[in-house]
C-alpha atoms as a PDB file:
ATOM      1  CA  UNK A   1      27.320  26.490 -11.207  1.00  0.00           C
ATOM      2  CA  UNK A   2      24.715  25.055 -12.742  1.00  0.00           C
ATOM      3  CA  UNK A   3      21.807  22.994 -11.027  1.00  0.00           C
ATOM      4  CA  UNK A   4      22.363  19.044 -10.313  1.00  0.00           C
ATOM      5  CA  UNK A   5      20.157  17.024 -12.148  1.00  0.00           C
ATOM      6  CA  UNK A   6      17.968  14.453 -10.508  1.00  0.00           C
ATOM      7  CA  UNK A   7      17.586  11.347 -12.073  1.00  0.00           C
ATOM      8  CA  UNK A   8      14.581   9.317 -11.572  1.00  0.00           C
ATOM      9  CA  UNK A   9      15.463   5.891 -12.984  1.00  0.00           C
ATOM     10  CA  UNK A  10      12.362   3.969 -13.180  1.00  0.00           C
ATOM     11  CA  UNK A  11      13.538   0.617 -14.946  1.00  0.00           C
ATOM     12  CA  UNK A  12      10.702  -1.613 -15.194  1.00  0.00           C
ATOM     13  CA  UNK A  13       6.561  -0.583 -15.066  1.00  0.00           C
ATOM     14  CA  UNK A  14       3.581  -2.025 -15.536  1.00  0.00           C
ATOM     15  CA  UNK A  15       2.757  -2.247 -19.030  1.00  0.00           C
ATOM     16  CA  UNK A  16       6.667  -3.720 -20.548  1.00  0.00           C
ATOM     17  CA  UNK A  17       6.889  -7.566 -20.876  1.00  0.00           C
ATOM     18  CA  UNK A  18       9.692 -10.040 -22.102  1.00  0.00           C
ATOM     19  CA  UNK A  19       7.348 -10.111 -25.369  1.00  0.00           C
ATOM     20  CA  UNK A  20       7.643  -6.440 -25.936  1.00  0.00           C
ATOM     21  CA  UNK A  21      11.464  -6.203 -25.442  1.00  0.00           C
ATOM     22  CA  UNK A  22      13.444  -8.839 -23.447  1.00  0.00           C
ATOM     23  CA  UNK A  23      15.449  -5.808 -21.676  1.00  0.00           C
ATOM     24  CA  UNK A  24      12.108  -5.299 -19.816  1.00  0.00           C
ATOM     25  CA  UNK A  25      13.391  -6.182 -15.991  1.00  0.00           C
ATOM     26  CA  UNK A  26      10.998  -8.431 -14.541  1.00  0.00           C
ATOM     27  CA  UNK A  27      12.101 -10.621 -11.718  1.00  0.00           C
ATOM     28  CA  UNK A  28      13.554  -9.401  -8.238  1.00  0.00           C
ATOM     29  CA  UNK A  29      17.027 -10.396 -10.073  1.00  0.00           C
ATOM     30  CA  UNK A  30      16.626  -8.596 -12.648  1.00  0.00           C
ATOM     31  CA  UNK A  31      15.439  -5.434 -11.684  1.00  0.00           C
ATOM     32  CA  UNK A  32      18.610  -5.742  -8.839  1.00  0.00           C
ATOM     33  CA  UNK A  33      20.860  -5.894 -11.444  1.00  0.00           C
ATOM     34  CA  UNK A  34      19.356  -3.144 -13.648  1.00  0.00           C
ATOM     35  CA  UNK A  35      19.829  -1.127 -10.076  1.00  0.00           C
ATOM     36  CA  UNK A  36      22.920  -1.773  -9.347  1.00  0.00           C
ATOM     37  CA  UNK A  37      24.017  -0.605 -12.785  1.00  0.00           C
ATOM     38  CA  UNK A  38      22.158   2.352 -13.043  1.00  0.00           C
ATOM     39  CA  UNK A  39      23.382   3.260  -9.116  1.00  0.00           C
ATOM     40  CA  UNK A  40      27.009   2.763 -10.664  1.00  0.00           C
ATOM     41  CA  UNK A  41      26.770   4.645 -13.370  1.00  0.00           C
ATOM     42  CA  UNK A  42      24.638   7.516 -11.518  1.00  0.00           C
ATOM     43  CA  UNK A  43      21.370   8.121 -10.292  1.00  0.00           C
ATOM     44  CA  UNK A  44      19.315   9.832  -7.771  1.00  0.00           C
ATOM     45  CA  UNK A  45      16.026   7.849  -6.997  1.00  0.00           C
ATOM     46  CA  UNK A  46      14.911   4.869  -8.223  1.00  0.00           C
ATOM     47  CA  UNK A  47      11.197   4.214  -8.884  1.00  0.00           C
ATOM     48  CA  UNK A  48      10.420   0.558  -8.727  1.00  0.00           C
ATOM     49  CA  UNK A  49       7.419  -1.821  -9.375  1.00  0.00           C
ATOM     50  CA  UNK A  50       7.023  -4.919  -8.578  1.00  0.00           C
ATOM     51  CA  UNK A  51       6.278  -8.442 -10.551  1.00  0.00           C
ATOM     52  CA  UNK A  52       4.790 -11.373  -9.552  1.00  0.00           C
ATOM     53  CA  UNK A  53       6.523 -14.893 -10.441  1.00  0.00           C
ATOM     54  CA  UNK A  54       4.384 -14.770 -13.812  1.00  0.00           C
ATOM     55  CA  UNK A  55       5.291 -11.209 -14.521  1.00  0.00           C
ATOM     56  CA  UNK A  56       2.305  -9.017 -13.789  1.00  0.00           C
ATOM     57  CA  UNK A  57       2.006  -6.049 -11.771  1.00  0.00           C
ATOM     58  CA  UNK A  58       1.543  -6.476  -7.814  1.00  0.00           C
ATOM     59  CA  UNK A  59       1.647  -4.386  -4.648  1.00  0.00           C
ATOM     60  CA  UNK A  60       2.781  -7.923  -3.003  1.00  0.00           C
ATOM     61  CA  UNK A  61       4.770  -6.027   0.010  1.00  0.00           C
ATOM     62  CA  UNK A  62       6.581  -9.503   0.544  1.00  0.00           C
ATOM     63  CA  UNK A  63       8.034  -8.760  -3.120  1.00  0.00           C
ATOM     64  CA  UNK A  64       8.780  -5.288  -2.641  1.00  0.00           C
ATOM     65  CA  UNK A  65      10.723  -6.015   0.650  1.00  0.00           C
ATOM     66  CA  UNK A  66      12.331  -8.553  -1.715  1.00  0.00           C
ATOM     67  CA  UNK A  67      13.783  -5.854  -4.195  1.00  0.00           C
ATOM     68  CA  UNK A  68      14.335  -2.928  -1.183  1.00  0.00           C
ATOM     69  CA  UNK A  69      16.291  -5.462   0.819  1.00  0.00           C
ATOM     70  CA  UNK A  70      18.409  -5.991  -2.347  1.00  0.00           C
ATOM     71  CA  UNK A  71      18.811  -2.198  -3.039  1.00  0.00           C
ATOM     72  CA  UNK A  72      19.885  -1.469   0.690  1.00  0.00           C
ATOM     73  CA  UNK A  73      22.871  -3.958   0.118  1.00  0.00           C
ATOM     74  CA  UNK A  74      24.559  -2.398  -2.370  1.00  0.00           C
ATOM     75  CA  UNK A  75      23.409   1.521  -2.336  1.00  0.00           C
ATOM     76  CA  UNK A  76      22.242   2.266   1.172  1.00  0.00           C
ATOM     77  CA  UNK A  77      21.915   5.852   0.255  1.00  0.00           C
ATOM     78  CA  UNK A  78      19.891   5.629  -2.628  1.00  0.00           C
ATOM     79  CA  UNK A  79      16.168   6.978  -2.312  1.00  0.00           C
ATOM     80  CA  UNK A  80      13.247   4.376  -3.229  1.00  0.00           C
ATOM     81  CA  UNK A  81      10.106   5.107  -4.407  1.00  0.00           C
ATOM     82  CA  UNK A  82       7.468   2.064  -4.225  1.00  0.00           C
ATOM     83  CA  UNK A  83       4.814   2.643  -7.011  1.00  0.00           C
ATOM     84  CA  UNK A  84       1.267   2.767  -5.694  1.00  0.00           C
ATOM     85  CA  UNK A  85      -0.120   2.907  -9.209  1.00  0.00           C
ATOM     86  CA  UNK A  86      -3.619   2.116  -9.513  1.00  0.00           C
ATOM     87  CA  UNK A  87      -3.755   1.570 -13.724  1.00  0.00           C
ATOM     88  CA  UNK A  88      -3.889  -2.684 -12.941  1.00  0.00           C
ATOM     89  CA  UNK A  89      -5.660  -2.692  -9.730  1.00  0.00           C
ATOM     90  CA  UNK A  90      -7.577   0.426  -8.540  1.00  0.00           C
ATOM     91  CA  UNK A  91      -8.151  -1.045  -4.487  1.00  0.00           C
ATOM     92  CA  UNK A  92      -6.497   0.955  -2.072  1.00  0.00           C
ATOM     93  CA  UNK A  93      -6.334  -2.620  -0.019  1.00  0.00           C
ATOM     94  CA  UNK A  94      -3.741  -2.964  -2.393  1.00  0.00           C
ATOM     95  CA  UNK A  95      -2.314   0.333  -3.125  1.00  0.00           C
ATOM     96  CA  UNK A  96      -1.333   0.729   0.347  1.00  0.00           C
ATOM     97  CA  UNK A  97       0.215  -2.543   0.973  1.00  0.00           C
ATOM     98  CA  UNK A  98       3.900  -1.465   0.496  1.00  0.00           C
ATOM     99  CA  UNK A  99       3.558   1.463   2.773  1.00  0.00           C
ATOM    100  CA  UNK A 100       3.349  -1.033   5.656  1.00  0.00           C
ATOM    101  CA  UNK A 101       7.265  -2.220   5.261  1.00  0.00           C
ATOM    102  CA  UNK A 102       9.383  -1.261   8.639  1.00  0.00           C
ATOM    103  CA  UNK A 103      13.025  -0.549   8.573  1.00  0.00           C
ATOM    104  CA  UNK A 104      15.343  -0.471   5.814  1.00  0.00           C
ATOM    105  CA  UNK A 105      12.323  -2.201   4.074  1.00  0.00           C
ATOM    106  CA  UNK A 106      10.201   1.155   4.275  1.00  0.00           C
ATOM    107  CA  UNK A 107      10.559   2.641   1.097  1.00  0.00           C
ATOM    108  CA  UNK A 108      11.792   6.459   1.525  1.00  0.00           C
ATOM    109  CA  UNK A 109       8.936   7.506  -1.082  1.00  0.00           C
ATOM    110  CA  UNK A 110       5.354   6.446  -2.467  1.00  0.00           C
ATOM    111  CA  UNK A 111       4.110   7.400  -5.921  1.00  0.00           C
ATOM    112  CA  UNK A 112       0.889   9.311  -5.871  1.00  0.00           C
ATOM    113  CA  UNK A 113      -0.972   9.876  -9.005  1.00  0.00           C
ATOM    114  CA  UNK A 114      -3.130  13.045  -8.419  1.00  0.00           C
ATOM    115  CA  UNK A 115      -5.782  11.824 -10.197  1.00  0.00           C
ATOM    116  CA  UNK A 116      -7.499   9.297 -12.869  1.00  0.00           C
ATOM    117  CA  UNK A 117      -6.457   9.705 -16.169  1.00  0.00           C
ATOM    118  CA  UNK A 118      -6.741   7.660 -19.632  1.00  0.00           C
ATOM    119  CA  UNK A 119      -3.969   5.851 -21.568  1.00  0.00           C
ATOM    120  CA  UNK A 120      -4.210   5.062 -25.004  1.00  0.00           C
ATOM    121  CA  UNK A 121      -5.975   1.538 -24.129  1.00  0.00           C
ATOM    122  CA  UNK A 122      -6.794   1.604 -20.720  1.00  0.00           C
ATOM    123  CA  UNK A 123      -7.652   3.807 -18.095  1.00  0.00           C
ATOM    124  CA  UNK A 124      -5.898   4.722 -14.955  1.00  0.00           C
ATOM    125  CA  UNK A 125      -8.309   5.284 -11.860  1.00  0.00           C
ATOM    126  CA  UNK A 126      -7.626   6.857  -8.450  1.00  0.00           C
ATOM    127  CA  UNK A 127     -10.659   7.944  -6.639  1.00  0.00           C
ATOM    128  CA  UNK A 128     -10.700  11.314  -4.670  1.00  0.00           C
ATOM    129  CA  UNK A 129     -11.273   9.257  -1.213  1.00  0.00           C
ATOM    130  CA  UNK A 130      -8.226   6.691  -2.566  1.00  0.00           C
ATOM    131  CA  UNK A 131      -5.545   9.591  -3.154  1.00  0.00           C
ATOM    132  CA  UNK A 132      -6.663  11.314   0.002  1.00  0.00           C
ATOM    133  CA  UNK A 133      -6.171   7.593   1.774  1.00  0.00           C
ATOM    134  CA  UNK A 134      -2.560   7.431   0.044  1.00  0.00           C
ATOM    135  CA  UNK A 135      -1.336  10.717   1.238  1.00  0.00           C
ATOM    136  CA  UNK A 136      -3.066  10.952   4.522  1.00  0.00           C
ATOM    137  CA  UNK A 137      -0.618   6.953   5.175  1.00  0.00           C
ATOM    138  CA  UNK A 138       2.133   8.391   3.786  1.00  0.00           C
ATOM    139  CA  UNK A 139       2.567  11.270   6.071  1.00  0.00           C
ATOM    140  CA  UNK A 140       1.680   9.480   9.056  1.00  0.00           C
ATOM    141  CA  UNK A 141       3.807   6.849   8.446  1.00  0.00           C
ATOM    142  CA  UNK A 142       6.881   9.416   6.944  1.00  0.00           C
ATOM    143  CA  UNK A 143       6.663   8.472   3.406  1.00  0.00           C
ATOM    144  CA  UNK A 144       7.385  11.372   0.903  1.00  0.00           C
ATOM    145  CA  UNK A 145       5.124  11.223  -1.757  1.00  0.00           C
ATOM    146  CA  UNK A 146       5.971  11.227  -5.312  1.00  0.00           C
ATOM    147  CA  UNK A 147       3.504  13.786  -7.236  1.00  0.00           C
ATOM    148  CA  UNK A 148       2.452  11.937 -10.429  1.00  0.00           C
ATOM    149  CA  UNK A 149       0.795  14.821 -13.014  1.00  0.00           C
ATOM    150  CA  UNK A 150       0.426  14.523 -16.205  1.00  0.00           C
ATOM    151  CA  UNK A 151      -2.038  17.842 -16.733  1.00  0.00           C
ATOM    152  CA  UNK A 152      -3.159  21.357 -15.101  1.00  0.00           C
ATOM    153  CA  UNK A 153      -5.711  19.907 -13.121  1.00  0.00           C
ATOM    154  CA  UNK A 154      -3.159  16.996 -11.009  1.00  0.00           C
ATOM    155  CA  UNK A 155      -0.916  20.401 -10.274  1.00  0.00           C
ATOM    156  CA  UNK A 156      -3.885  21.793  -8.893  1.00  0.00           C
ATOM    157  CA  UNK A 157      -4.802  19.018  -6.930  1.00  0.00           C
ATOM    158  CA  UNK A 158      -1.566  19.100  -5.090  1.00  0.00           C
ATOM    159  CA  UNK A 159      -2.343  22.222  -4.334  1.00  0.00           C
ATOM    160  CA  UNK A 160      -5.538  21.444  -2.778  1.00  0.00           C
ATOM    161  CA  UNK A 161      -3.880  18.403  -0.893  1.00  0.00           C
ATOM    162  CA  UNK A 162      -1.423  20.851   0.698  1.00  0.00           C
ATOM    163  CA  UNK A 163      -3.862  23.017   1.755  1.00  0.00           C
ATOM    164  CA  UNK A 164      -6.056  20.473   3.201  1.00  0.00           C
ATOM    165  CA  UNK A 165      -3.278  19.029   5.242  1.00  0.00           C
ATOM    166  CA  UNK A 166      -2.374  15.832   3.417  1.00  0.00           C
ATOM    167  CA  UNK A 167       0.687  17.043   2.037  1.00  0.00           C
ATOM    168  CA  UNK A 168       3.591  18.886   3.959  1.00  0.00           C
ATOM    169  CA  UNK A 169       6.439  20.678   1.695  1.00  0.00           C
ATOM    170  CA  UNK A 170       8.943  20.492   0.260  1.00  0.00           C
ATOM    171  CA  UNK A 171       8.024  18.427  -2.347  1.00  0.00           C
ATOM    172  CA  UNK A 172       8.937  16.177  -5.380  1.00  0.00           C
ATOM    173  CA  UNK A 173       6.959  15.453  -8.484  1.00  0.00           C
ATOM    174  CA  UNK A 174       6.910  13.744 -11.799  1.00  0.00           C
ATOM    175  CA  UNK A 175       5.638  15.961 -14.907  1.00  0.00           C
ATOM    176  CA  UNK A 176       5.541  13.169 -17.263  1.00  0.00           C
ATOM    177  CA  UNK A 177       4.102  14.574 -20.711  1.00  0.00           C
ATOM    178  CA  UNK A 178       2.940  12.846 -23.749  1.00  0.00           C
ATOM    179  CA  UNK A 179       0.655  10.724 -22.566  1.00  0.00           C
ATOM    180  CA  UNK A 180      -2.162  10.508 -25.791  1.00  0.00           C
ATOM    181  CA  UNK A 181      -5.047  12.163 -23.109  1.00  0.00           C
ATOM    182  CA  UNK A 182      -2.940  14.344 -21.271  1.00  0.00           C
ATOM    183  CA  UNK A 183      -0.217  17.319 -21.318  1.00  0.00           C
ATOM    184  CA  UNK A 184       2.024  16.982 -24.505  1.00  0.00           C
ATOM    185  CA  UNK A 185       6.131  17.806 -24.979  1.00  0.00           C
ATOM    186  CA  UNK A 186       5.814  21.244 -25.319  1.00  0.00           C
ATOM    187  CA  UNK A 187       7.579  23.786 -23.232  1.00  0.00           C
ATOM    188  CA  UNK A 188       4.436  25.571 -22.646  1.00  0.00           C
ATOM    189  CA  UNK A 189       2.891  23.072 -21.572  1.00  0.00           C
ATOM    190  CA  UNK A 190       5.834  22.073 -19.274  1.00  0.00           C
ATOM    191  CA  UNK A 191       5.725  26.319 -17.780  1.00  0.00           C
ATOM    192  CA  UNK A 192       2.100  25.702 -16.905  1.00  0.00           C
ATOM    193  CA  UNK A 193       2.366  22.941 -15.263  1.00  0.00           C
ATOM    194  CA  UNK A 194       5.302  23.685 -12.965  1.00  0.00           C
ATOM    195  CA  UNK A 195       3.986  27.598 -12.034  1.00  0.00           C
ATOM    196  CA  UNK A 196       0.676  25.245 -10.916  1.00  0.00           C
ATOM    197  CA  UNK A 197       2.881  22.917  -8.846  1.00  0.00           C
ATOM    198  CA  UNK A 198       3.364  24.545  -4.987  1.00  0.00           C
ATOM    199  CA  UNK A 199       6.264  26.206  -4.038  1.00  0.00           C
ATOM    200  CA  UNK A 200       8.965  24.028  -2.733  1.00  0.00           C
ATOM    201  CA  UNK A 201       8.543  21.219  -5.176  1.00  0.00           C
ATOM    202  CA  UNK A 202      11.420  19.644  -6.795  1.00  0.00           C
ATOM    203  CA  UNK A 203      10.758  18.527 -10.276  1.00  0.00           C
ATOM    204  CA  UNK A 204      11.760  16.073 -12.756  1.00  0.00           C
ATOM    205  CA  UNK A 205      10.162  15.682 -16.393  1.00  0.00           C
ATOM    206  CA  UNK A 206       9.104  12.048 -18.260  1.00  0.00           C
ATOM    207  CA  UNK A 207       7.939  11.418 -21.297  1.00  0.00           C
ATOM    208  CA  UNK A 208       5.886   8.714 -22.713  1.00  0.00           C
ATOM    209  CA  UNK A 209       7.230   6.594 -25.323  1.00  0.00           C
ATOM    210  CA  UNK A 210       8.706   8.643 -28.392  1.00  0.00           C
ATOM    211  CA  UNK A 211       8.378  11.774 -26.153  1.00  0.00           C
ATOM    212  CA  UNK A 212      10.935  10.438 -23.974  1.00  0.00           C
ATOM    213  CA  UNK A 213      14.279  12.170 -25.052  1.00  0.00           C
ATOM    214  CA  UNK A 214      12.402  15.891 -25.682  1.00  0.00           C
ATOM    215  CA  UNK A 215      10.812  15.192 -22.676  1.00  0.00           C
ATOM    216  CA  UNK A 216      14.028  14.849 -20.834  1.00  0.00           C
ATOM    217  CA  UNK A 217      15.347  17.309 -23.251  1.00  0.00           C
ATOM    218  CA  UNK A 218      13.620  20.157 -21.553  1.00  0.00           C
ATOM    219  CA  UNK A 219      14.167  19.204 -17.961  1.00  0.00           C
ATOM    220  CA  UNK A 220      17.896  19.273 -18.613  1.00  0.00           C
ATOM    221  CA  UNK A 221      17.531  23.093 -20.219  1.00  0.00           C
ATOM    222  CA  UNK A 222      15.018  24.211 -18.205  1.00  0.00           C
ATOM    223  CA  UNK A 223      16.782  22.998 -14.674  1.00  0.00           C
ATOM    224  CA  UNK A 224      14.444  20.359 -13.687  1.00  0.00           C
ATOM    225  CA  UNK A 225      15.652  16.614 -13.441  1.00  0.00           C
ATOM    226  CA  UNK A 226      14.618  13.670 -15.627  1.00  0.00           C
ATOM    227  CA  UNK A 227      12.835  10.594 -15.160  1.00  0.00           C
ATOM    228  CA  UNK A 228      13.829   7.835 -17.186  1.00  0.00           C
ATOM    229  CA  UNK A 229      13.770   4.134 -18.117  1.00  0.00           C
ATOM    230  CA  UNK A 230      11.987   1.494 -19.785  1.00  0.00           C
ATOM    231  CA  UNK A 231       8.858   2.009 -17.909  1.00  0.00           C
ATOM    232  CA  UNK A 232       8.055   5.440 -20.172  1.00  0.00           C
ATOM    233  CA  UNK A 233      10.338   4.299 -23.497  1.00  0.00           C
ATOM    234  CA  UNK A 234      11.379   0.681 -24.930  1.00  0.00           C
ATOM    235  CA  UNK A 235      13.246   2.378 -28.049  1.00  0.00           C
ATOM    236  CA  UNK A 236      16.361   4.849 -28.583  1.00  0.00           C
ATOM    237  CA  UNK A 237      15.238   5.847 -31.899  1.00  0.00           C
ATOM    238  CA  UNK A 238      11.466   7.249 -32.985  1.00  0.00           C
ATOM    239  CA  UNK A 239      10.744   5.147 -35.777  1.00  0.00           C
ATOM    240  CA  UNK A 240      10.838   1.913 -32.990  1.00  0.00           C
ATOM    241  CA  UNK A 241      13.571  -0.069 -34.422  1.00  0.00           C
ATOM    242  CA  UNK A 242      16.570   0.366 -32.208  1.00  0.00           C
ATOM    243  CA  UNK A 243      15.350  -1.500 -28.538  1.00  0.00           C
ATOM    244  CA  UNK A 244      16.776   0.499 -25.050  1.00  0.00           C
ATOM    245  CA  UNK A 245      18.378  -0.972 -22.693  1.00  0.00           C
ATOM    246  CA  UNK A 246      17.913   0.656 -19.036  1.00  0.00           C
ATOM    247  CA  UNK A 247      21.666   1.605 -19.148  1.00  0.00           C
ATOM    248  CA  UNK A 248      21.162   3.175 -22.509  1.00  0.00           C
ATOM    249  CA  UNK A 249      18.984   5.508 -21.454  1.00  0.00           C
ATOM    250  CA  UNK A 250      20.668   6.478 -18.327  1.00  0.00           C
ATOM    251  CA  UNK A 251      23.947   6.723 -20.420  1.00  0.00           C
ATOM    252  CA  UNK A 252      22.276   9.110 -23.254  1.00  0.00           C
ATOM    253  CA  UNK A 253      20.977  11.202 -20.089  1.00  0.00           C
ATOM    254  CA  UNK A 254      24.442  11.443 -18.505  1.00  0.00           C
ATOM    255  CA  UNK A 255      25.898  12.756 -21.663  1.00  0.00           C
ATOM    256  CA  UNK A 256      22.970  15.401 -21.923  1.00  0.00           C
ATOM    257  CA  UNK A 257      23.419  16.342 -18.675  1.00  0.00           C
ATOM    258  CA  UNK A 258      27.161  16.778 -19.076  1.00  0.00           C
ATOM    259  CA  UNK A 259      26.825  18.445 -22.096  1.00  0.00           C
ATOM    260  CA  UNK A 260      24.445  20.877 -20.069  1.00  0.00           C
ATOM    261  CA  UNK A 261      27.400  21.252 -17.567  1.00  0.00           C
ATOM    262  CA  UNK A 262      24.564  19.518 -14.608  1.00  0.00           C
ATOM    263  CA  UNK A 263      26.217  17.344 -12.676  1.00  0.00           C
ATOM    264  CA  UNK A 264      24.287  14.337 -11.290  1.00  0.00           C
ATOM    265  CA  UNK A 265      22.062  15.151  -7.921  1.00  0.00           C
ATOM    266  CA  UNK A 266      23.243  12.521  -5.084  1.00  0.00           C
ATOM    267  CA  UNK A 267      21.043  10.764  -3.038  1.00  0.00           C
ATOM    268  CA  UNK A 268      22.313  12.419  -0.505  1.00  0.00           C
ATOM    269  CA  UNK A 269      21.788  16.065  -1.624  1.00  0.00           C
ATOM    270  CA  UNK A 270      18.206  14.740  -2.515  1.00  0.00           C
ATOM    271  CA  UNK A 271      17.686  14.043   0.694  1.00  0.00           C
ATOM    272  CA  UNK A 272      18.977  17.140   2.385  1.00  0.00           C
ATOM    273  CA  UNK A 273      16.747  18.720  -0.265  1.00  0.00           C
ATOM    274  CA  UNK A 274      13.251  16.879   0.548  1.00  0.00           C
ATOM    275  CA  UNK A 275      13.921  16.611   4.101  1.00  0.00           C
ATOM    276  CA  UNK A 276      14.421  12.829   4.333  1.00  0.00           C
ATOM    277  CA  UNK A 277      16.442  10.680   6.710  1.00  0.00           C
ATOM    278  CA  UNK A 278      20.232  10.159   5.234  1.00  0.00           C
ATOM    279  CA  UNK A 279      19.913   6.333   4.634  1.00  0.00           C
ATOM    280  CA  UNK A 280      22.279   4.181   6.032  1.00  0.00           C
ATOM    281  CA  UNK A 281      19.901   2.582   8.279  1.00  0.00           C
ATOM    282  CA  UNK A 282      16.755   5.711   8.613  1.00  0.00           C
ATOM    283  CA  UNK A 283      14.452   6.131   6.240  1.00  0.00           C
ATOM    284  CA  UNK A 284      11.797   8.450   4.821  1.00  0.00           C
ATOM    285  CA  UNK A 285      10.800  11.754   7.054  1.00  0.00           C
ATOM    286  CA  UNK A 286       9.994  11.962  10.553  1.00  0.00           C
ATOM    287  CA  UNK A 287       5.819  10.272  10.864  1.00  0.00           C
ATOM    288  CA  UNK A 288       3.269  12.655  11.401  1.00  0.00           C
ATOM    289  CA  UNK A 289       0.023  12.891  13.662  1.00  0.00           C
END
């Protein structure tokens, strides 16, 4: 049989606004409702950000508890990732913030981008002492990380995290290719990259904009998983002229996947996989000293 395929369903970002498309999920409603059809149709984890009440990025932990206590009402199961993303605001006073939720408020994973890295116009920034900060919280609190890398040297790093102690396997990560600075949609590229990762990491592949779908293309051929949504892709076509939906995408990747003969990873099996807590109440992975 062939592998399940994880999808990461990451609906909303930092960079989309109602001006840009006005499927971009902003408020706590919205991005519930994108959720809740995404868990119905079929995902695995979902990677959330958070808005403000004008619509910018924030760490706010009252708003994440906002959209985690909305989650946990209608998919229990389903993992959570709370983005620590430092491309808007660099502090690790505020990266951190969301790892402090208790409960069924803690989310079961953090994102952790391995490194700083440029965008087209703007540049991402996570110092050495702010990723060590990240991880080192996230495994004493039993957060699994989620491994942002978008080139050789962020696989490497992982590498170096493990070894120092920050990071305990198994492990998950995002490849996300086609960023304009950074590892491109090619399936060499891809090979690198995942021989570099450390043994025992699960891995999903995301593309930026137009390298969405042959991102997510070669994780469904090459038995990884996917990551997905209008954080990475606001189009369904390349030339920009047919706007996504959330459930678009998530419907195009169900018929890949099908077509592939992969059926859909459950949370649970995730779980079981990454040695979480099975929801339902218990979250994330046991804390450590």
């Amino acid at each position: 049989m062939s592998p399940p395929l994880v999808i990461n369903f990451a609906p909303t970002g930092m960079v989309p606004t109602k001006a840009m498309t006005p499927h971009a999920p902003l408020s706590v409603e919205e991005i519930l409702a994108d959720v809740r059809a995404a868990w119905e149709l079929g995902i695995t984890v979902a990677h959330l950000h958070a808005r403000d009440a004008a619509g910018r990025p924030t760490h706010d932990p009252g708003v994440y508890s906002a959209i985690i206590r909305g989650v946990r009402a209608f998919a229990p199961d389903l993992v959570i990732c709370a983005s620590l993303s430092g491309r808007d605001d660099p502090r690790l006073e505020s990266r951190i913030a969301p790892l402090s939720l208790e409960g069924p408020l803690k989310p079961d994973m953090g994102s952790l981008t391995l490194s700083s890295l440029n965008f087209p116009k703007q540049a991402s920034c996570s110092d050495p002492e702010v990723v060590h900060r990240l991880a080192e919280e996230m495994r004493r609190r039993g957060i699994l990380p989620e491994l942002e890398v978008f080139d050789l040297g962020m696989a490497h790093y992982a590498g170096y995290l493990e070894r120092k102690g920050l990071l305990a396997a198994p492990h998950y990560a995002n490849v996300i290719l086609g960023n304009i600075a950074s590892a491109q949609v090619d399936p060499l590229h891809l090979g690198i990259l995942v021989r570099e990762l450390p043994p025992s990491t699960l891995w999903c592949v995301g593309g930026i904009g137009r390298s969405q779908l042959s991102a997510n293309l070669l994780g469904v051929a090459l038995g990884g998983g996917v990551r997905v949504g209008l954080e990475d892709n606001l189009y369904l076509d390349d030339e920009g002229g047919r706007l996504a939906t959330n459930l678009a995408l998530l419907q195009r990747i169900h018929a890949l996947a099908a077509a592939a003969g992969r059926p859909i990873m459950t949370p649970a099996e995730f779980r079981r996989r990454l040695a979480l807590a099975p929801g339902h109440g218990a979250y994330g992975r046991a804390p450590q000293p």
